[in-house]
C-alpha atoms as a PDB file:
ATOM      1  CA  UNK A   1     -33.332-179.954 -30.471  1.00  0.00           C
ATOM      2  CA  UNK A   2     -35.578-180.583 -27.593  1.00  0.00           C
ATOM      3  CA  UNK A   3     -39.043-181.812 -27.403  1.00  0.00           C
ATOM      4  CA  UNK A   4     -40.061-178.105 -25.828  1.00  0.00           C
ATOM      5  CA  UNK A   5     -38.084-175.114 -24.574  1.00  0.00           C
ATOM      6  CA  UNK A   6     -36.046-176.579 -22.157  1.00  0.00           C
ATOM      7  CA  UNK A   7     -32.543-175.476 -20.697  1.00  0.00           C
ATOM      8  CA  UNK A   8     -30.239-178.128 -21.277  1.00  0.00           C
ATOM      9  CA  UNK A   9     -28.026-178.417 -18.222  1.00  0.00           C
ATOM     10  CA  UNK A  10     -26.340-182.209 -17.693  1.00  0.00           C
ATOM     11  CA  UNK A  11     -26.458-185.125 -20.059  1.00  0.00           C
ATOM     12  CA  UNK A  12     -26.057-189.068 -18.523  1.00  0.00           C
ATOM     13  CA  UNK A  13     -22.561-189.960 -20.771  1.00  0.00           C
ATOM     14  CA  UNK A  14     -18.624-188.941 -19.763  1.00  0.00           C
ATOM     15  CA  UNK A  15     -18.343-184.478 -19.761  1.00  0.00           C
ATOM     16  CA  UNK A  16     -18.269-182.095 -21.615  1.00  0.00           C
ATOM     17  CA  UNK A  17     -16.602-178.658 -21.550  1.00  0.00           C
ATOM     18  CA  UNK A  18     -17.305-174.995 -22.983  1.00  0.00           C
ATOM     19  CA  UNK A  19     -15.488-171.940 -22.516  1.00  0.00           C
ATOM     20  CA  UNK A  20     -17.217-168.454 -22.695  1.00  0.00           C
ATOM     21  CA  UNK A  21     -15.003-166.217 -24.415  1.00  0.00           C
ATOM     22  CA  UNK A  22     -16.219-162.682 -24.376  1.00  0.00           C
ATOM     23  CA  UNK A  23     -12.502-160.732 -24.522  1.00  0.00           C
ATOM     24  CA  UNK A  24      -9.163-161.419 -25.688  1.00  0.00           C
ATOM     25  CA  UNK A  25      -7.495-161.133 -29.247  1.00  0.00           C
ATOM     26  CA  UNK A  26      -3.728-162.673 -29.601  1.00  0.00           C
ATOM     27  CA  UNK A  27      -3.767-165.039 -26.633  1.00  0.00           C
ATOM     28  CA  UNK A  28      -6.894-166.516 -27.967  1.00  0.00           C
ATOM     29  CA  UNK A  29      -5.485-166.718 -31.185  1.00  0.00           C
ATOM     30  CA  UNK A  30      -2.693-168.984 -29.706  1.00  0.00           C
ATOM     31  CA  UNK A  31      -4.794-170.807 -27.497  1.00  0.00           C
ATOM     32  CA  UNK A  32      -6.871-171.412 -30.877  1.00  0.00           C
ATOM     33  CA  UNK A  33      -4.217-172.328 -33.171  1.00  0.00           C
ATOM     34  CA  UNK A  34      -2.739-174.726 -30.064  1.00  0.00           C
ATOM     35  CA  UNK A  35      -5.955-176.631 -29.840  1.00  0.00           C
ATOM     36  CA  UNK A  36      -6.210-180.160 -30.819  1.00  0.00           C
ATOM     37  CA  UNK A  37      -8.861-182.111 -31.049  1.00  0.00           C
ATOM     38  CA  UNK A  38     -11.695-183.022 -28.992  1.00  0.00           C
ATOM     39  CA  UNK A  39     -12.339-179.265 -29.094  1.00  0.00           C
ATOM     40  CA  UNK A  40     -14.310-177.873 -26.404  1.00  0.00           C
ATOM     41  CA  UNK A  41     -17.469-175.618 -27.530  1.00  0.00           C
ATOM     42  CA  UNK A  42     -16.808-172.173 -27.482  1.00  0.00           C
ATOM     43  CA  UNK A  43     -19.806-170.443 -26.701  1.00  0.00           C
ATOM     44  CA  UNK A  44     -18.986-166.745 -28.446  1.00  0.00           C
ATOM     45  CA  UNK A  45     -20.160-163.712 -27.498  1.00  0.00           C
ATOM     46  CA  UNK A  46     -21.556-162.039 -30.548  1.00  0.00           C
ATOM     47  CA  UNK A  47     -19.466-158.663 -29.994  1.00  0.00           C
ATOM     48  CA  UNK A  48     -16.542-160.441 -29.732  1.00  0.00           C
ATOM     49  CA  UNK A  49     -16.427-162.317 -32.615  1.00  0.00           C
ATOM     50  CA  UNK A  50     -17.405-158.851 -35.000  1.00  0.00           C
ATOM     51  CA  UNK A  51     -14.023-157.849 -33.382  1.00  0.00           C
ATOM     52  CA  UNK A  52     -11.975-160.782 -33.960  1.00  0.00           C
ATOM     53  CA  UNK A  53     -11.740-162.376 -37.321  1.00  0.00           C
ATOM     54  CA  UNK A  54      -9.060-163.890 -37.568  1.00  0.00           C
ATOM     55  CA  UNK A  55     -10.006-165.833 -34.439  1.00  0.00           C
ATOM     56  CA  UNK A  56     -13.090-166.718 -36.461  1.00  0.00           C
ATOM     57  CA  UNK A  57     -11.122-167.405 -39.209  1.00  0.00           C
ATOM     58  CA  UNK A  58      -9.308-170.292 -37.251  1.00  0.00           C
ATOM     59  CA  UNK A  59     -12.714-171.959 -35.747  1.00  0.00           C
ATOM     60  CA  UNK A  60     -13.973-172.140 -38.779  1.00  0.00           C
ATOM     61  CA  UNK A  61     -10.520-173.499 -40.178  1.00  0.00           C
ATOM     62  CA  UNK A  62     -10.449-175.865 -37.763  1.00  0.00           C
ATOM     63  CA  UNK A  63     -13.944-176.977 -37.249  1.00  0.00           C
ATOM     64  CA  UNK A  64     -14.434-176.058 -34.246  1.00  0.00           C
ATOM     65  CA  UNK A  65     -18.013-176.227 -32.466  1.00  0.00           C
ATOM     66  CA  UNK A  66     -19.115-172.412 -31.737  1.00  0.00           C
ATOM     67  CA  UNK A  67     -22.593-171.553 -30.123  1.00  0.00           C
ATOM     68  CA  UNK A  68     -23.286-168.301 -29.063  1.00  0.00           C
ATOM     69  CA  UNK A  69     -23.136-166.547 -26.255  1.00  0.00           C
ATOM     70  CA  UNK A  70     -25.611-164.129 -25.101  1.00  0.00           C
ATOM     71  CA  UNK A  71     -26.003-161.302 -22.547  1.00  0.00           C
ATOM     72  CA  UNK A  72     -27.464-161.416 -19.187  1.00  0.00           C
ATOM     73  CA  UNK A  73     -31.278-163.116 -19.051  1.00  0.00           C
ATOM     74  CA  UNK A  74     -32.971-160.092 -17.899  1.00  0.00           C
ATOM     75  CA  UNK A  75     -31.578-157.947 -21.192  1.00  0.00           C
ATOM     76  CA  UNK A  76     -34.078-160.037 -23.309  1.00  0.00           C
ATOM     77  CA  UNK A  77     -36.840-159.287 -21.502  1.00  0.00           C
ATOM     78  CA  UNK A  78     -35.949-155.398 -21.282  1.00  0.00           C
ATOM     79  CA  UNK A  79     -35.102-155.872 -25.131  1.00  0.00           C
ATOM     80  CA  UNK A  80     -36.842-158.589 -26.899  1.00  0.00           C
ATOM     81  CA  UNK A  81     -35.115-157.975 -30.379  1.00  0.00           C
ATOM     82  CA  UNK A  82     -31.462-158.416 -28.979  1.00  0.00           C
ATOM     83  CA  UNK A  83     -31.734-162.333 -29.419  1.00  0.00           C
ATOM     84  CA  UNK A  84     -32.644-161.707 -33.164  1.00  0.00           C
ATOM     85  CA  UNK A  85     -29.854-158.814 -33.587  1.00  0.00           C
ATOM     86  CA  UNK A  86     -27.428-161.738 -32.074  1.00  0.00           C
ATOM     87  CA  UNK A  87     -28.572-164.920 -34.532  1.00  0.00           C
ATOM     88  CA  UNK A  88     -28.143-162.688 -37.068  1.00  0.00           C
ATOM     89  CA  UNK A  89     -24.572-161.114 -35.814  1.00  0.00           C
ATOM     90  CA  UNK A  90     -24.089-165.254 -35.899  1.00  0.00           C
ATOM     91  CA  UNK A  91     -25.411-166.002 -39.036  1.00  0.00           C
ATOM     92  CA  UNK A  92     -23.491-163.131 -40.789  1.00  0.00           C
ATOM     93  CA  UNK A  93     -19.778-164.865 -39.223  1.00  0.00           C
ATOM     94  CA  UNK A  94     -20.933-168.601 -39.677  1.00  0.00           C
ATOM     95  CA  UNK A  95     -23.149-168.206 -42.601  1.00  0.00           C
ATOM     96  CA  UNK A  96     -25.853-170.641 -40.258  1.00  0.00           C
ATOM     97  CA  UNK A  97     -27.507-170.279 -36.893  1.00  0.00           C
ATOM     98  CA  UNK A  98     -26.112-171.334 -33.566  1.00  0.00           C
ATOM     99  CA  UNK A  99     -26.748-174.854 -32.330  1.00  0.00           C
ATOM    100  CA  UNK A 100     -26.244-173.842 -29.089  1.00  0.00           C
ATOM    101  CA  UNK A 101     -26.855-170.643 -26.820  1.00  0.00           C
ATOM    102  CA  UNK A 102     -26.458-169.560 -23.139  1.00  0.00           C
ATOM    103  CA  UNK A 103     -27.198-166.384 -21.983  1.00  0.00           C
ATOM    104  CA  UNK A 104     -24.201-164.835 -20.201  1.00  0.00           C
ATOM    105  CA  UNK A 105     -25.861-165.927 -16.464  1.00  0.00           C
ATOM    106  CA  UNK A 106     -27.251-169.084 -17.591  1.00  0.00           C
ATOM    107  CA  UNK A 107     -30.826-167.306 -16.451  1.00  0.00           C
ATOM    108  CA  UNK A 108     -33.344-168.125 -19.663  1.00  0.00           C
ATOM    109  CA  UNK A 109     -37.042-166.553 -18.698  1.00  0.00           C
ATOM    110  CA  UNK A 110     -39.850-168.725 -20.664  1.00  0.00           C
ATOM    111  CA  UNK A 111     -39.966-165.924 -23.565  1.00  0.00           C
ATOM    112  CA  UNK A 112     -36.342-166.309 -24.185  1.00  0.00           C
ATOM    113  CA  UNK A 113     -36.473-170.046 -23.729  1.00  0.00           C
ATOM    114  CA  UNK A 114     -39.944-170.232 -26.354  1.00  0.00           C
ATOM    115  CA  UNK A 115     -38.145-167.789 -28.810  1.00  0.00           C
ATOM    116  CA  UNK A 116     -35.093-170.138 -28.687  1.00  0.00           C
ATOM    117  CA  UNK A 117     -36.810-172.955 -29.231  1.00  0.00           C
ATOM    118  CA  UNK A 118     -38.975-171.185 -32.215  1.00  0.00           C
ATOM    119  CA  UNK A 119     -34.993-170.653 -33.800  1.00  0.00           C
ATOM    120  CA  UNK A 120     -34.570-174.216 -33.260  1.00  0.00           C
ATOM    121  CA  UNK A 121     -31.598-173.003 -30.823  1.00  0.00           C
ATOM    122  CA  UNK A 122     -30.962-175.295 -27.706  1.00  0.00           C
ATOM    123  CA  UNK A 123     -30.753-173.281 -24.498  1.00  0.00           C
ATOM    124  CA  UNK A 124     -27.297-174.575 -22.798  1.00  0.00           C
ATOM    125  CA  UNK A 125     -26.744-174.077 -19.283  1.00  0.00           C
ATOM    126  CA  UNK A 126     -23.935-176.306 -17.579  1.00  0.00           C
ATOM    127  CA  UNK A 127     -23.992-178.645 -14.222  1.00  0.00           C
ATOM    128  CA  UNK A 128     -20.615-177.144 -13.287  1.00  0.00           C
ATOM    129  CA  UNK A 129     -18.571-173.729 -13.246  1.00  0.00           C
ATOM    130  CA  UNK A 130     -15.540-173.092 -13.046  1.00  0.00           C
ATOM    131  CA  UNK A 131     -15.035-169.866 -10.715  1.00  0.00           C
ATOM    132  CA  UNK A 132     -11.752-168.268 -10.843  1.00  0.00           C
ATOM    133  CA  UNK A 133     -12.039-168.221  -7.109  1.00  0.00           C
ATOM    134  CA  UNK A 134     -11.697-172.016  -6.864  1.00  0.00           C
ATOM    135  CA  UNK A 135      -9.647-175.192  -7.682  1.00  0.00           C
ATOM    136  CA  UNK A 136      -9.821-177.310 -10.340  1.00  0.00           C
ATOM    137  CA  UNK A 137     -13.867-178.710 -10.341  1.00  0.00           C
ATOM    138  CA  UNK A 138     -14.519-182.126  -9.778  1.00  0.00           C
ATOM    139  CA  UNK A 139     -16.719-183.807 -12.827  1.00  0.00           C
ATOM    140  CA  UNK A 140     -19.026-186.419 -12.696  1.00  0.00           C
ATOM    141  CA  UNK A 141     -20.905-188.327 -15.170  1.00  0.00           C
ATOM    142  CA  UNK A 142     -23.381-185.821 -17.853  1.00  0.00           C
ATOM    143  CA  UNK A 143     -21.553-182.787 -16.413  1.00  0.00           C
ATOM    144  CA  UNK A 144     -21.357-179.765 -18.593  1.00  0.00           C
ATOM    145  CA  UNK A 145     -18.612-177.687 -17.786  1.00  0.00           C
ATOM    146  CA  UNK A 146     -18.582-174.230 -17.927  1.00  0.00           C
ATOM    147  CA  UNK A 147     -15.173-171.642 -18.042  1.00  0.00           C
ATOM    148  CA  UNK A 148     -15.270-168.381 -18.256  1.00  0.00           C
ATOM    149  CA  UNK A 149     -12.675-166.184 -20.282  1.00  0.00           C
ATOM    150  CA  UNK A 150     -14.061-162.902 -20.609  1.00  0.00           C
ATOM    151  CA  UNK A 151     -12.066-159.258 -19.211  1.00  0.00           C
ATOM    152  CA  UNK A 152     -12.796-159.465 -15.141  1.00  0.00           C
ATOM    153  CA  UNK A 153     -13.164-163.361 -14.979  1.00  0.00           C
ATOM    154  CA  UNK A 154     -10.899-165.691 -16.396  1.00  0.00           C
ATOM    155  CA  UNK A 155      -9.610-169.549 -15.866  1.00  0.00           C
ATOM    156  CA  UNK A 156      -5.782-169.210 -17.947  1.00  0.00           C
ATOM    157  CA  UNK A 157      -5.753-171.080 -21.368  1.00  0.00           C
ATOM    158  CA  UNK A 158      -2.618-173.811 -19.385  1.00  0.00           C
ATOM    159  CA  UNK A 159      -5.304-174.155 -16.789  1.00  0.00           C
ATOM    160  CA  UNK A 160      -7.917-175.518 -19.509  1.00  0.00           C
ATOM    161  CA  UNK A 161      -5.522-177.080 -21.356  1.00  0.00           C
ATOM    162  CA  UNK A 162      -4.390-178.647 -17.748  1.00  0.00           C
ATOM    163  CA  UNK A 163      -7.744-179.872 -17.211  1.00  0.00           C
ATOM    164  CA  UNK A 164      -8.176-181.392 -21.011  1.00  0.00           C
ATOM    165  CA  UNK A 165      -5.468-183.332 -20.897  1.00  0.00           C
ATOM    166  CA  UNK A 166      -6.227-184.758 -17.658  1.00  0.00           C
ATOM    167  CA  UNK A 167      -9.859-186.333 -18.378  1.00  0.00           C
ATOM    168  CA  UNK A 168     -11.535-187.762 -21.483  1.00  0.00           C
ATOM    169  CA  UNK A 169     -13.999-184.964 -22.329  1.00  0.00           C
ATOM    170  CA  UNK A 170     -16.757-185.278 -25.272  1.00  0.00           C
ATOM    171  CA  UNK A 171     -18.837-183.295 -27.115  1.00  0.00           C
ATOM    172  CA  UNK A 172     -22.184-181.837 -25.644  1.00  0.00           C
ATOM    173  CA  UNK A 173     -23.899-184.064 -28.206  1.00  0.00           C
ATOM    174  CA  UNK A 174     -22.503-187.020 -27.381  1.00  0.00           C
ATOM    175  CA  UNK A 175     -22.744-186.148 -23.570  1.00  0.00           C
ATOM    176  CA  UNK A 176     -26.401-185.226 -23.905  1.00  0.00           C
ATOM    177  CA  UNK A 177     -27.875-187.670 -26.508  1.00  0.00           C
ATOM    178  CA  UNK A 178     -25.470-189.933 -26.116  1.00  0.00           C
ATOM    179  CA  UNK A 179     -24.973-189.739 -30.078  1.00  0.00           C
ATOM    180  CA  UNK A 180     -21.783-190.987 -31.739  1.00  0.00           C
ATOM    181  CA  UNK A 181     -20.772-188.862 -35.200  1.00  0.00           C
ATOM    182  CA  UNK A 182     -18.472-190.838 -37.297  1.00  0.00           C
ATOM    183  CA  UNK A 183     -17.239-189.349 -40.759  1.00  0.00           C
ATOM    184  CA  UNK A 184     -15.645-191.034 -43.917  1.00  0.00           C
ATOM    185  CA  UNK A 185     -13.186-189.345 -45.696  1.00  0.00           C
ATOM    186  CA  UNK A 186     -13.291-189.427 -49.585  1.00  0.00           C
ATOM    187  CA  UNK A 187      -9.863-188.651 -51.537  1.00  0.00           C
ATOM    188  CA  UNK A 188      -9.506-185.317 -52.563  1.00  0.00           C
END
C-alpha cells in the first residue's frame, strides 16, 4: 500500500510481468494449467472471471497472484459505483479484495485513485506494453510489463511463455518494494 493514492508504474529491482486477460476460456485454461512458477500477475477482468470458473478454479489451485482488472478510466467517473460492483464481483471469486488494480487504459482520475486507496487497493499501471503491433519489448531495470489478452488485442500464450523463459522476471512486490517472501513448509 502506498503512502497516498498513487499509480504505481516502475519499481528500481529486475521486472515484472502481468497479462490482462479479459476473453478466452480453453486456451487460457491450458496456458493456466502449463504455467510454472514465477507466475506472472494476472490482472482479471471482473466479467471474465464470473464466466470462467474453472479458470478461477486453477489460480486459486495454483496460487497464482490475481488483481483485477477494471474498465476504461473515464467509466468511473460516468459511474462511480462500478469500482465497488467490481471489488465485490472480486471478493465473491477470491473470498478477499484485490491487491492490485488497473483500469483497462491505465488512466486513474484522482477520485478513482482516492477511492482505491480508501479500499487499500494499489493502482498498477506498467512502464512497458506490449502492443501486438510490435516485437518483443526491451526491459530494463523496475519495468512493469504489461500484455494484453483480451478478444481484438492479443500477444499468443508461446509468445509470453517465449519471453518468460528468456529473462528472470519477479513479482511486482519484489520489483516495487524490493521485498523478498520466503515460506516454510510444515509436514502435512
Amino acid at each position: 500500500m502506498t503512502e497516498q493514492p498513487e499509480v504505481i508504474t516502475k519499481g528500481t529491482y529486475g521486472s515484472a510481468v502481468t497479462v490482462n486477460i479479459s476473453f478466452g476460456k480453453e486456451d487460457v485454461i491450458q496456458w493456466l494449467e502449463s504455467l510454472q512458477s514465477p507466475y506472472p500477475l494476472i490482472m482479471a477482468d471482473s466479467d471474465w472471471l464470473n464466466r470462467s470458473p474453472k479458470a478461477v478454479e486453477i489460480l486459486i489451485k495454483k496460487k497464482i497472484p490475481v488483481g483485477l482488472l477494471g474498465k476504461a478510466g473515464i467509466a468511473y467517473e460516468e459511474d462511480p459505483s462500478l469500482l465497488e460492483k467490481e471489488i465485490q464481483g472480486f471478493e465473491k471469486v477470491f473470498e478477499k479484495k484485490p491487491l492490485w488494480f488497473r483500469t483497462a487504459d491505465e488512466e486513474f482520475s484522482d477520485g478513482l485513485r482516492q477511492s482505491l486507496y480508501q479500499h487499500e487497493i494499489n493502482a498498477l499501471g506498467s512502464s512497458v506494453f506490449w502492443s501486438t503491433t510490435g516485437q518483443k519489448p526491451k526491459l530494463g531495470k523496475g519495468d512493469i510489463l504489461s500484455i494484453p489478452y483480451h478478444r481484438d488485442e492479443k500477444i499468443s500464450f508461446k509468445s509470453i511463455d517465449s519471453l518468460r523463459s528468456s529473462h528472470d522476471f519477479h513479482s511486482v512486490e519484489d520489483v516495487i518494494f524490493g521485498v523478498s517472501v520466503k515460506t516454510k513448509k510444515y509436514p502435512q
